[in-house]
N, C-alpha and C. Protein backbone atom coordinates (compact mmCIF):
# COMPACT_ATOMS: atom_id res chain seq x y z
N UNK A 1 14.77 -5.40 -135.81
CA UNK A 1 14.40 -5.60 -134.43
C UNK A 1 15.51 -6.30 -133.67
N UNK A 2 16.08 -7.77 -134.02
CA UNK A 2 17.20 -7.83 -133.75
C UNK A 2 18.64 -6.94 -133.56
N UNK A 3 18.84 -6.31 -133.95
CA UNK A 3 20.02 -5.44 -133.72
C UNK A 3 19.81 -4.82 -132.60
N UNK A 4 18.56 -4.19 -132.29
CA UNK A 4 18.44 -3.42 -130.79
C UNK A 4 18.16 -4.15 -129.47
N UNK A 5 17.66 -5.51 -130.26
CA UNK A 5 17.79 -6.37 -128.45
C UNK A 5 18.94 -6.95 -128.24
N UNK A 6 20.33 -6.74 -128.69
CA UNK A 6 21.35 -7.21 -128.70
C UNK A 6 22.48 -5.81 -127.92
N UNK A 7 21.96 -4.49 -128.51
CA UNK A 7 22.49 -3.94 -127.62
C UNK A 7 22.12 -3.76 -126.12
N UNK A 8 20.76 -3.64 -126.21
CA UNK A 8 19.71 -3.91 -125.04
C UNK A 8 20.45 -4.40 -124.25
N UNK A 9 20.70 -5.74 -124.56
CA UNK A 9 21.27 -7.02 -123.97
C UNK A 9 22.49 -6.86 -122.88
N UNK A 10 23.03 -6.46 -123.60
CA UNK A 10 24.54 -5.65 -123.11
C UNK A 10 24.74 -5.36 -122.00
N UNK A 11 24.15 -3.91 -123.02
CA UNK A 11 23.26 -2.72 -121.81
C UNK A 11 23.39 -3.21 -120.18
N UNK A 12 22.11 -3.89 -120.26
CA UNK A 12 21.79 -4.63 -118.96
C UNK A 12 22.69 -5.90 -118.63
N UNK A 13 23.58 -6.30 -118.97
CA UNK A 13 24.11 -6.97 -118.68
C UNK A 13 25.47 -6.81 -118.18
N UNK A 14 25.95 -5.05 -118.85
CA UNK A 14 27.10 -4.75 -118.57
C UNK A 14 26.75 -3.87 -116.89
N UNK A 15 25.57 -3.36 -116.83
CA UNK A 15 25.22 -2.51 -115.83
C UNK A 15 25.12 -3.57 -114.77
N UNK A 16 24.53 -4.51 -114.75
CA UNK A 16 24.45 -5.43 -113.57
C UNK A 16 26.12 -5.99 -113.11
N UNK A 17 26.91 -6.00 -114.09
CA UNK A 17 28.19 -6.73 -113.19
C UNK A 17 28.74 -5.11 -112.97
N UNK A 18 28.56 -4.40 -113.67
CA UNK A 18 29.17 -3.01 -112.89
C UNK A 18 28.68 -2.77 -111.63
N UNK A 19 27.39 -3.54 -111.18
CA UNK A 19 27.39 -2.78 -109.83
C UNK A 19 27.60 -3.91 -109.00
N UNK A 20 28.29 -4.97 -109.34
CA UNK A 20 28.63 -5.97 -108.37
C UNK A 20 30.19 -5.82 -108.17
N UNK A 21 30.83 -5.25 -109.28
CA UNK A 21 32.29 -4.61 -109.04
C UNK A 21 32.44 -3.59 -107.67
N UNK A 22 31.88 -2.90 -107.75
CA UNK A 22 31.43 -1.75 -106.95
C UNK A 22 30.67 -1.90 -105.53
N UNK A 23 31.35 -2.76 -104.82
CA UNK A 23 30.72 -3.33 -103.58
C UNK A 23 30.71 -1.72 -102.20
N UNK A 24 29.59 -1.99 -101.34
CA UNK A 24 30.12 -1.01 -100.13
C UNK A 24 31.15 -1.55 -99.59
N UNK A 25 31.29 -0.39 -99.02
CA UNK A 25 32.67 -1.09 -97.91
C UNK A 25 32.26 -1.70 -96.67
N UNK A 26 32.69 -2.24 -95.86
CA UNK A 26 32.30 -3.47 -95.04
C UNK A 26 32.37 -2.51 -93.84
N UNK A 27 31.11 -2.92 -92.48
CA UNK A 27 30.73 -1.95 -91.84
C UNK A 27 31.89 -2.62 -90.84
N UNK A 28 32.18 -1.51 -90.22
CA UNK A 28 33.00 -1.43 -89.31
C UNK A 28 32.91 -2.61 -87.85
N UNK A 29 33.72 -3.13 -87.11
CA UNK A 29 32.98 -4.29 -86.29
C UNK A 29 32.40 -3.39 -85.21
N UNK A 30 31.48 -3.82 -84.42
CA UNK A 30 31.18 -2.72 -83.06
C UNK A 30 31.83 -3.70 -81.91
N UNK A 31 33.20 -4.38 -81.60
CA UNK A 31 33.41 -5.21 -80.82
C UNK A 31 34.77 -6.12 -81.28
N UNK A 32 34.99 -6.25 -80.39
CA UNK A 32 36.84 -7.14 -80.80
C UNK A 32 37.71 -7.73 -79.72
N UNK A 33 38.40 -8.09 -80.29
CA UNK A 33 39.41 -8.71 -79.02
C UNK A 33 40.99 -9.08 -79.79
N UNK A 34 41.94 -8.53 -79.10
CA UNK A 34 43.52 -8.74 -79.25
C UNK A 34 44.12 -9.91 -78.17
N UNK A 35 44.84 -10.58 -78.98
CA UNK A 35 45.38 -11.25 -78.07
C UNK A 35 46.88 -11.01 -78.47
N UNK A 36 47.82 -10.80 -77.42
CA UNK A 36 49.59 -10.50 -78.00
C UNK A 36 49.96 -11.33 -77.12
N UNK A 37 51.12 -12.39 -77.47
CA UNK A 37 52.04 -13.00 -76.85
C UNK A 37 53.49 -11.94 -77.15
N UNK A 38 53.71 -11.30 -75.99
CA UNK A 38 55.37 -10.86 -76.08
C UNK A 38 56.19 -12.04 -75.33
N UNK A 39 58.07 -11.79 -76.62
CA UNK A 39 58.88 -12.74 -75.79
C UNK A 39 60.34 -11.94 -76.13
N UNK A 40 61.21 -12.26 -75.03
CA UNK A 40 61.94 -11.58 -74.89
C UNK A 40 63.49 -13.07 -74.87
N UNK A 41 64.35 -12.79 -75.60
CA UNK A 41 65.59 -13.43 -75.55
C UNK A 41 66.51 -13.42 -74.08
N UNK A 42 66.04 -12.19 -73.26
CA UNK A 42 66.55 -12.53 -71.93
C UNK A 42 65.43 -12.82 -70.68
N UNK A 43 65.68 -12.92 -69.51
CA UNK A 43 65.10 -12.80 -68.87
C UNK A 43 65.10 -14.14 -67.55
N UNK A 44 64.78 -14.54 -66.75
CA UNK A 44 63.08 -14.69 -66.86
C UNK A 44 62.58 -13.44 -66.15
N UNK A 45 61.00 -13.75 -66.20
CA UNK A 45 60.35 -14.61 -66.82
C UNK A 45 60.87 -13.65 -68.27
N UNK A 46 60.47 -14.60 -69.44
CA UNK A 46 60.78 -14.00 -71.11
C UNK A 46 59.74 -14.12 -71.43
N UNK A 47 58.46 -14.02 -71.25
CA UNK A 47 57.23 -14.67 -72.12
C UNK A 47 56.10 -14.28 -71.23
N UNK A 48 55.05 -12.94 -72.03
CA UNK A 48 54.33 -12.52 -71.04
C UNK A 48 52.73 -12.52 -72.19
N UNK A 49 51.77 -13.00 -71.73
CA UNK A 49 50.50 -13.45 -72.44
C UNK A 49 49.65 -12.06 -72.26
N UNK A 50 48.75 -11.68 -73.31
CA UNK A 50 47.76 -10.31 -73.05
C UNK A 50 46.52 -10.47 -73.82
N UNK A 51 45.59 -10.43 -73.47
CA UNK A 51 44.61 -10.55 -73.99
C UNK A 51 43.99 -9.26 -73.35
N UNK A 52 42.57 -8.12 -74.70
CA UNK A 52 42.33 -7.18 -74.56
C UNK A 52 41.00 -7.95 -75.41
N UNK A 53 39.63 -7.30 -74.28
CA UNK A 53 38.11 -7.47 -75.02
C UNK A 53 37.63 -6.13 -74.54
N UNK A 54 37.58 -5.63 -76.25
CA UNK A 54 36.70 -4.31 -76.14
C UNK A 54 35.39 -4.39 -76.59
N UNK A 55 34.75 -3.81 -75.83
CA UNK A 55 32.67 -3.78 -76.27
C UNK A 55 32.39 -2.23 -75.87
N UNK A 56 31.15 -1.98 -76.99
CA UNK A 56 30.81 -0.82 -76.48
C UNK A 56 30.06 -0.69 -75.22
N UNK A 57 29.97 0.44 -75.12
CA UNK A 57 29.00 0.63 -73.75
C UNK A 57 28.06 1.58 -74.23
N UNK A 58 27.19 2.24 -73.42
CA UNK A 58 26.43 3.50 -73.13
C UNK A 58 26.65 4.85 -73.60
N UNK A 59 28.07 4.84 -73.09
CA UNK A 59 28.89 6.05 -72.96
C UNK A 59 29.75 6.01 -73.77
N UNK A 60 30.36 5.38 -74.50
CA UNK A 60 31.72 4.99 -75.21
C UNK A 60 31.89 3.25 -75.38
N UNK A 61 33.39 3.03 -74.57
CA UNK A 61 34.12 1.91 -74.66
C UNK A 61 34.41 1.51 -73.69
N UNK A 62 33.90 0.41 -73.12
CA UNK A 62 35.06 -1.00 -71.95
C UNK A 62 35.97 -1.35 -72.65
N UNK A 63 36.84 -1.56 -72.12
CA UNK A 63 38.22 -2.15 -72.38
C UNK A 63 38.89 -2.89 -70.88
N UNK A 64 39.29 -4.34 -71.41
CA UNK A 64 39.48 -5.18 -69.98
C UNK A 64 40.97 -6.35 -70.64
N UNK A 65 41.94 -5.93 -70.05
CA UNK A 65 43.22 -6.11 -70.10
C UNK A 65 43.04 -7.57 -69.24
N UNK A 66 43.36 -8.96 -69.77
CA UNK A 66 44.09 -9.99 -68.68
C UNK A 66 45.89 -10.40 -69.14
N UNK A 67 46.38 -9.86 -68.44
CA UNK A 67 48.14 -10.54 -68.19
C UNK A 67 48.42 -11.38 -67.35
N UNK A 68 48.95 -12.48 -68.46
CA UNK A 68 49.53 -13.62 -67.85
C UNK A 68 51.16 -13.63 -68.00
N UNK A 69 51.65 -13.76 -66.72
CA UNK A 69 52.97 -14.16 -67.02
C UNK A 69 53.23 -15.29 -66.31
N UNK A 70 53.55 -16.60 -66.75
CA UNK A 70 53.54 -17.66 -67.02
C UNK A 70 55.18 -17.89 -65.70
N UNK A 71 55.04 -18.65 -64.66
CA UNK A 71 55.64 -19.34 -63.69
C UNK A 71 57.48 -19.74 -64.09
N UNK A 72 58.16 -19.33 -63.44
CA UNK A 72 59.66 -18.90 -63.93
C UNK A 72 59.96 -20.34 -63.81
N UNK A 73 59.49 -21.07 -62.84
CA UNK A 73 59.78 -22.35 -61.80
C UNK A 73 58.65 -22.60 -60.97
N UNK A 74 58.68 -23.54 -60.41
CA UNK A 74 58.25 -23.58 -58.97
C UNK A 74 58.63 -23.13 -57.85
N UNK A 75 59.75 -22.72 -57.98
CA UNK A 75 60.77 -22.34 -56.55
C UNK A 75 61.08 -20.80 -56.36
N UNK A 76 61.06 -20.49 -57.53
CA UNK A 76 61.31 -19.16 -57.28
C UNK A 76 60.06 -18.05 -57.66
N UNK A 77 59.39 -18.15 -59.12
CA UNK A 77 58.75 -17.30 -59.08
C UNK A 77 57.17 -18.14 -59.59
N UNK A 78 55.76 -17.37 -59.13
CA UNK A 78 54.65 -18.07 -59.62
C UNK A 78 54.33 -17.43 -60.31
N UNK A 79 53.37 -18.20 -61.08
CA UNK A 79 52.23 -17.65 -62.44
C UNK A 79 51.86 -16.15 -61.81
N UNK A 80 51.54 -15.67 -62.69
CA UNK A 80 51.31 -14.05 -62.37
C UNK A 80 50.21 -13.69 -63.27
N UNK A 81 48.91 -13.64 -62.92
CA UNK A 81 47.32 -13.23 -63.53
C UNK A 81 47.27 -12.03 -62.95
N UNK A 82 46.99 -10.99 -64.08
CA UNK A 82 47.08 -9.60 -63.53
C UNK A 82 44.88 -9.28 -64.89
N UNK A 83 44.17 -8.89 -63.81
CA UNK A 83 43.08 -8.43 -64.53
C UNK A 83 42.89 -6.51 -64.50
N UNK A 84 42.80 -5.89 -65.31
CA UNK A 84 42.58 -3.93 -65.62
C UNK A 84 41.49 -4.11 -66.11
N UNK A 85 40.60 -3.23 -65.81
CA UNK A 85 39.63 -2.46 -66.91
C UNK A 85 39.70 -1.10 -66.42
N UNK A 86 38.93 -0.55 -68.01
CA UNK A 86 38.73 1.47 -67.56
C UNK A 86 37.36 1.25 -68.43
N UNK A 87 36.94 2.32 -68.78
CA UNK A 87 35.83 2.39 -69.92
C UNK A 87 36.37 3.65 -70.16
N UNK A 88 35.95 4.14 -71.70
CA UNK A 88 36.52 5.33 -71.92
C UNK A 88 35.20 6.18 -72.92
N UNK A 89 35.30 7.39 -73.01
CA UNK A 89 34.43 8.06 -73.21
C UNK A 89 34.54 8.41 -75.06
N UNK A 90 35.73 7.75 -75.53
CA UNK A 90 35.69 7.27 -77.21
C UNK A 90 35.16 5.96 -77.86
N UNK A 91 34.47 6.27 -78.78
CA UNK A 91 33.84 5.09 -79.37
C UNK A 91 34.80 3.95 -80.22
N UNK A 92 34.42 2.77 -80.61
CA UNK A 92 34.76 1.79 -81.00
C UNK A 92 35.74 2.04 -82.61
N UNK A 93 34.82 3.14 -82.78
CA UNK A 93 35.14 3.49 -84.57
C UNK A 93 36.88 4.60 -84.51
N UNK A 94 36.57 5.35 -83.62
CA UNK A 94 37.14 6.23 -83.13
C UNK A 94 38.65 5.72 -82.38
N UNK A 95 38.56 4.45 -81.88
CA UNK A 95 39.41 3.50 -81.52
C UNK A 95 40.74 3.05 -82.43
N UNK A 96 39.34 2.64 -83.57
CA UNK A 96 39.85 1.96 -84.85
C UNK A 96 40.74 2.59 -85.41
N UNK A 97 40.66 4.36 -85.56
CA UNK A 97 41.48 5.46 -86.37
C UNK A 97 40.32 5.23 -87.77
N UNK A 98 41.21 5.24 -88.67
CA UNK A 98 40.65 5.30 -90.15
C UNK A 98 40.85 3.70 -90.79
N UNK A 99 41.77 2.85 -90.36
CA UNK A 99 41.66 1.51 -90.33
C UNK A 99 40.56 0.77 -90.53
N UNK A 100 39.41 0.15 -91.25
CA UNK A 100 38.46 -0.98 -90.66
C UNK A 100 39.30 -2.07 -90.67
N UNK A 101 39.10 -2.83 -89.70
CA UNK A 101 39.81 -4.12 -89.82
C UNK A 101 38.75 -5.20 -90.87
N UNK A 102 37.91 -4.94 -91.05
CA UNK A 102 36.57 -6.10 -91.90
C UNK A 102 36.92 -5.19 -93.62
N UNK A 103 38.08 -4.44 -93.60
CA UNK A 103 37.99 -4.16 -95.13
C UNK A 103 39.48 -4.22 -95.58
N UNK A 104 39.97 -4.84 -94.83
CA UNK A 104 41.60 -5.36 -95.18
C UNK A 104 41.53 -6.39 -96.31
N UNK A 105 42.12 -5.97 -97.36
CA UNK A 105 41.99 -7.26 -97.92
C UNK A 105 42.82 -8.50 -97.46
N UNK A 106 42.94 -9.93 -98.24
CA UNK A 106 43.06 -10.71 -97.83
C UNK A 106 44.39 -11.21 -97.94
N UNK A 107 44.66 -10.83 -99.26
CA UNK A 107 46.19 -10.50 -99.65
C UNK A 107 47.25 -9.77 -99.19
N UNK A 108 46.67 -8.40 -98.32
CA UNK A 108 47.32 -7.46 -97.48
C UNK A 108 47.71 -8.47 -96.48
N UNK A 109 46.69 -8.91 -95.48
CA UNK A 109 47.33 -10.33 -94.54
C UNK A 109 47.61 -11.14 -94.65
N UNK A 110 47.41 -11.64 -95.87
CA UNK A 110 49.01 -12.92 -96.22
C UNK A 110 50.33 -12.25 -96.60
N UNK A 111 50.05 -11.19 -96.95
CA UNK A 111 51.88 -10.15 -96.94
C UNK A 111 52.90 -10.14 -95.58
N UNK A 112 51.48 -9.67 -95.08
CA UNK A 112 52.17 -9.54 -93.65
C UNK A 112 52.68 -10.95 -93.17
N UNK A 113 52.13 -12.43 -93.40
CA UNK A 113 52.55 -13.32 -92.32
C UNK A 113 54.03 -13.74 -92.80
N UNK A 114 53.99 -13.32 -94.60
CA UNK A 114 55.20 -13.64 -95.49
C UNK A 114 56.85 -13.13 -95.12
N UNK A 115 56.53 -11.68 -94.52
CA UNK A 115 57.17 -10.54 -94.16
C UNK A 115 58.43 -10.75 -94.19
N UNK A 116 59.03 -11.65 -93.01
CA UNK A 116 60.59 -11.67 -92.85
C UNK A 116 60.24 -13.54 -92.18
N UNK A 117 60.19 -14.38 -92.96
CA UNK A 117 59.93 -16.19 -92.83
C UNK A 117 61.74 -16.52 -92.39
N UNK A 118 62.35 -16.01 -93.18
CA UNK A 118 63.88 -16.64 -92.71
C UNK A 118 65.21 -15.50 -91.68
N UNK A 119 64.11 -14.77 -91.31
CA UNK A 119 64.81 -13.86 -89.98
C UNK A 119 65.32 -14.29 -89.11
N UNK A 120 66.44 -14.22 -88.39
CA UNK A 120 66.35 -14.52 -87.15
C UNK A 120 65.46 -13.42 -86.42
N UNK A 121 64.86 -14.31 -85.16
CA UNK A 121 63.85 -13.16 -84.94
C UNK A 121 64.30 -13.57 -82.43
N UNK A 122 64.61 -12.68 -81.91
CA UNK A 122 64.98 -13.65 -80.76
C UNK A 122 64.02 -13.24 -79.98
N UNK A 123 63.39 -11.56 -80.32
CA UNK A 123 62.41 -10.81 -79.47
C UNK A 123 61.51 -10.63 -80.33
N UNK A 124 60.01 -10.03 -79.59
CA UNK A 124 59.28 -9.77 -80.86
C UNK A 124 57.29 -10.25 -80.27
N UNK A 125 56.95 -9.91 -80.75
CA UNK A 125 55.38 -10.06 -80.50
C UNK A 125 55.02 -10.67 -81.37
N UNK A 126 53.90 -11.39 -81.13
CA UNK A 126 52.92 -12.58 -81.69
C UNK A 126 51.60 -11.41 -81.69
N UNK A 127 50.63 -10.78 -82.41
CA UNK A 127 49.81 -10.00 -82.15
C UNK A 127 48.64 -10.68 -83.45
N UNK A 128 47.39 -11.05 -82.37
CA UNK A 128 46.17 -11.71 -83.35
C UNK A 128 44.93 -10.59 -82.83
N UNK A 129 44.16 -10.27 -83.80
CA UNK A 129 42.78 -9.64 -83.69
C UNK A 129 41.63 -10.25 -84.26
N UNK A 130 40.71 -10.53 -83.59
CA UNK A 130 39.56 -11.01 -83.68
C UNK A 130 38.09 -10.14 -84.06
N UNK A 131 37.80 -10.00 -85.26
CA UNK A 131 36.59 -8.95 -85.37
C UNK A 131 35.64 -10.14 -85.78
N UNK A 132 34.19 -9.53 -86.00
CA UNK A 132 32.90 -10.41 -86.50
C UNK A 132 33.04 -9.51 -87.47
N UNK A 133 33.13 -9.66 -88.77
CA UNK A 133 32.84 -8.61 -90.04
C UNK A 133 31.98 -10.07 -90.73
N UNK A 134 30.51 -8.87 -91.19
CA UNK A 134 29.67 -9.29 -91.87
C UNK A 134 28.94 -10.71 -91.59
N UNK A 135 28.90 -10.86 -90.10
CA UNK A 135 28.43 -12.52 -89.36
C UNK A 135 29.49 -13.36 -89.28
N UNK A 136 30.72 -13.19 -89.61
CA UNK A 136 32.01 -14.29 -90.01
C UNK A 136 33.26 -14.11 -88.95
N UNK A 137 33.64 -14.34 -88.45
CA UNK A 137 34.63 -14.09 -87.74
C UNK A 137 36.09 -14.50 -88.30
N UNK A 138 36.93 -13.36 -87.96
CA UNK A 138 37.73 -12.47 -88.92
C UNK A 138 39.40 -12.13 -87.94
N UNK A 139 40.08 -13.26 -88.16
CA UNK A 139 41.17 -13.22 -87.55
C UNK A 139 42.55 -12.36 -88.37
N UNK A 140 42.94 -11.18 -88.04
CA UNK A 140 43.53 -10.37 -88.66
C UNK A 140 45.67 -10.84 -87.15
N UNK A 141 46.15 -11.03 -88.60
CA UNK A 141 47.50 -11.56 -87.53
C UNK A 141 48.28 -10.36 -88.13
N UNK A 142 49.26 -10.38 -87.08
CA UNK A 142 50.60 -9.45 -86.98
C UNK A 142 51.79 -9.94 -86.41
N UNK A 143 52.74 -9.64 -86.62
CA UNK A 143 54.36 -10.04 -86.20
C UNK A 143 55.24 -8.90 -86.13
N UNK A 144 55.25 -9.08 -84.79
CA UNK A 144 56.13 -7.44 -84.59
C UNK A 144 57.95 -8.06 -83.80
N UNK A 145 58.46 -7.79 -85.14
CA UNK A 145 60.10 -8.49 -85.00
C UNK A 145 60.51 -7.60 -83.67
N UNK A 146 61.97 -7.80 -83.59
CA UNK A 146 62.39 -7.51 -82.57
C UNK A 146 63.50 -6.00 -82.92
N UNK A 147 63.44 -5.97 -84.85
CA UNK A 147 64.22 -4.95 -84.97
C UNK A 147 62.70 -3.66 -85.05
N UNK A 148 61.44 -4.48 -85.00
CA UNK A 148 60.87 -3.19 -84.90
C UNK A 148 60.70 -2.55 -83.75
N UNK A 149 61.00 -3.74 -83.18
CA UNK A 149 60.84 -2.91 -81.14
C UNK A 149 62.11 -2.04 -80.94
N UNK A 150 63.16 -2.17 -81.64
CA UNK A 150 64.05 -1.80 -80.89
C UNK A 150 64.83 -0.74 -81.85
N UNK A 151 65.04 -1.18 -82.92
CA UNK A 151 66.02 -0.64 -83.92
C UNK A 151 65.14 1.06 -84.29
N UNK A 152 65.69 1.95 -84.18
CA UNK A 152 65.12 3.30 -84.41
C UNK A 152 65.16 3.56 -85.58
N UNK A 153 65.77 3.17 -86.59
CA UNK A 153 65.48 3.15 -88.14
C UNK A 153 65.66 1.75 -88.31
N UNK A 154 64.01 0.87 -88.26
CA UNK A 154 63.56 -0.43 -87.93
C UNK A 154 63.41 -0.71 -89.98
N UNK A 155 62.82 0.59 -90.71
CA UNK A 155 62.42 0.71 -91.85
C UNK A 155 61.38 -0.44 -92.44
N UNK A 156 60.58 -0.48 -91.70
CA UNK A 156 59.16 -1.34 -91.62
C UNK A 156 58.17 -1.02 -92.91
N UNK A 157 58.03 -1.74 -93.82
CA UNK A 157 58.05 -1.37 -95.02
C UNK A 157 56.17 -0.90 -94.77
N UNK A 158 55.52 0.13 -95.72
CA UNK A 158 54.66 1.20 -95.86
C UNK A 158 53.43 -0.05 -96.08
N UNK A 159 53.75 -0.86 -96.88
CA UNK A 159 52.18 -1.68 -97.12
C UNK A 159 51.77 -2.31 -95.99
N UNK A 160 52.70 -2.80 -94.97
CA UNK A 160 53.01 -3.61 -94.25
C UNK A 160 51.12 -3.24 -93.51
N UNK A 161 50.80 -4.27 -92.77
CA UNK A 161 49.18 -4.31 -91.64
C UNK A 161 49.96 -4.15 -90.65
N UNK A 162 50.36 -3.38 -89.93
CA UNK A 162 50.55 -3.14 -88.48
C UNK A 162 49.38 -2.19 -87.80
N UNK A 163 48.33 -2.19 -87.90
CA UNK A 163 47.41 -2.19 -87.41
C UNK A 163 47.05 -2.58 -86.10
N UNK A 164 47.55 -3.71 -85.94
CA UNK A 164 47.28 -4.81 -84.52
C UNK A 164 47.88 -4.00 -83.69
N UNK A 165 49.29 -3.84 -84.31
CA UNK A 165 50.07 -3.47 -82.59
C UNK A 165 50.01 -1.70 -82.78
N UNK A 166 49.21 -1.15 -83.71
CA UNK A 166 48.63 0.11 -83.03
C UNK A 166 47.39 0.41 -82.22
N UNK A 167 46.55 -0.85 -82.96
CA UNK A 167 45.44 -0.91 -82.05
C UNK A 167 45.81 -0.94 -80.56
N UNK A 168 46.64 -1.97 -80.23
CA UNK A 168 47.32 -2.45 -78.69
C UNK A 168 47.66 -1.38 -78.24
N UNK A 169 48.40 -0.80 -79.13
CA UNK A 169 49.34 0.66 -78.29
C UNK A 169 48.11 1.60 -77.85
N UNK A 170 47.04 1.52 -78.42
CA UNK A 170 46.40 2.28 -78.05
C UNK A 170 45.35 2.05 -76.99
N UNK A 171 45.09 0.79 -76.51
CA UNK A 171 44.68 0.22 -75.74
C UNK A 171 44.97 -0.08 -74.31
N UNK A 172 46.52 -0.06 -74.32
CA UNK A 172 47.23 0.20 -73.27
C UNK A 172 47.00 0.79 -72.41
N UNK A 173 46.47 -0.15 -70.92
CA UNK A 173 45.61 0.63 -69.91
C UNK A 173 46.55 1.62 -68.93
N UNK A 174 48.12 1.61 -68.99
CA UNK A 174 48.98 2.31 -68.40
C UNK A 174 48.63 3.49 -68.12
């Protein structure tokens, strides 16, 4: 009798952590927000603030652009608050591409912040995303150097999360 409640045992014991290995994948957020600081080595102004809050709607997607560009001086040029919206007739998921941002692992975004630490870097974007995945709120960061803005074989390595600044590009109320 012993010998078979021991495989028994197993059995059920191996089947229960097998299905805790085997998690779903994490539902997609219905809602988000980007915030990008661009800065530029010349200029003024060099330093322009963006914040993007997308929610669904009815029909699709709102999307509402605020740009700040931040006061050269007092004398010559002022703060500059620029507010856009559109709504668009694609959904939130559809937005996303094939990306979830709530199923990135966690290690993928500490790669990315690791990326290039002793670069000189003079241009370049600051790019943060904000999702709610699974009740928790879920800050996904990006760093977009200045050889990726510019350099045409930038060679931006394949694992890399640039996600953020495709999301943006695609957001772009232009």
């Amino acid at each position: 009798m012993r010998r078979s409640v021991i495989p028994c045992a197993v059995l059920v014991l191996s089947s229960a952590a097998f299905g805790q290995t085997h998690s779903a994948a994490p539902a997609p957020p219905d809602q988000f927000e980007i915030g990008r600081h661009t800065f530029f080595d010349f200029g003024p102004p060099s330093d322009y603030y963006e914040l993007f809050v997308v929610r669904p709607t009815v029909n699709g997607t709102s999307i509402e652009r605020i740009t700040l560009t931040p006061s050269v001086d007092s004398c010559t040029r002022q703060a500059k608050l620029e507010v856009a919206s559109a709504s668009i007739n694609e959904s939130i998921a559809a937005l996303l591409g094939s990306t979830n941002p709530c199923a990135i692992p966690e290690k993928e975004l500490r790669r990315e912040l690791k990326r290039c630490k002793k670069c000189l870097v003079f241009s370049g974007a600051d790019v943060a995303m904000e999702v709610e995945c699974g009740g928790q709120s879920r800050v996904i960061r990006s760093d977009i150097l200045d050889k990726d803005m510019f350099d045409p074989a930038a060679n931006t390595p394949n694992g890399r999360c640039s996600c953020c600044s495709v999301w943006t590009k695609r957001l772009d109320l232009e």
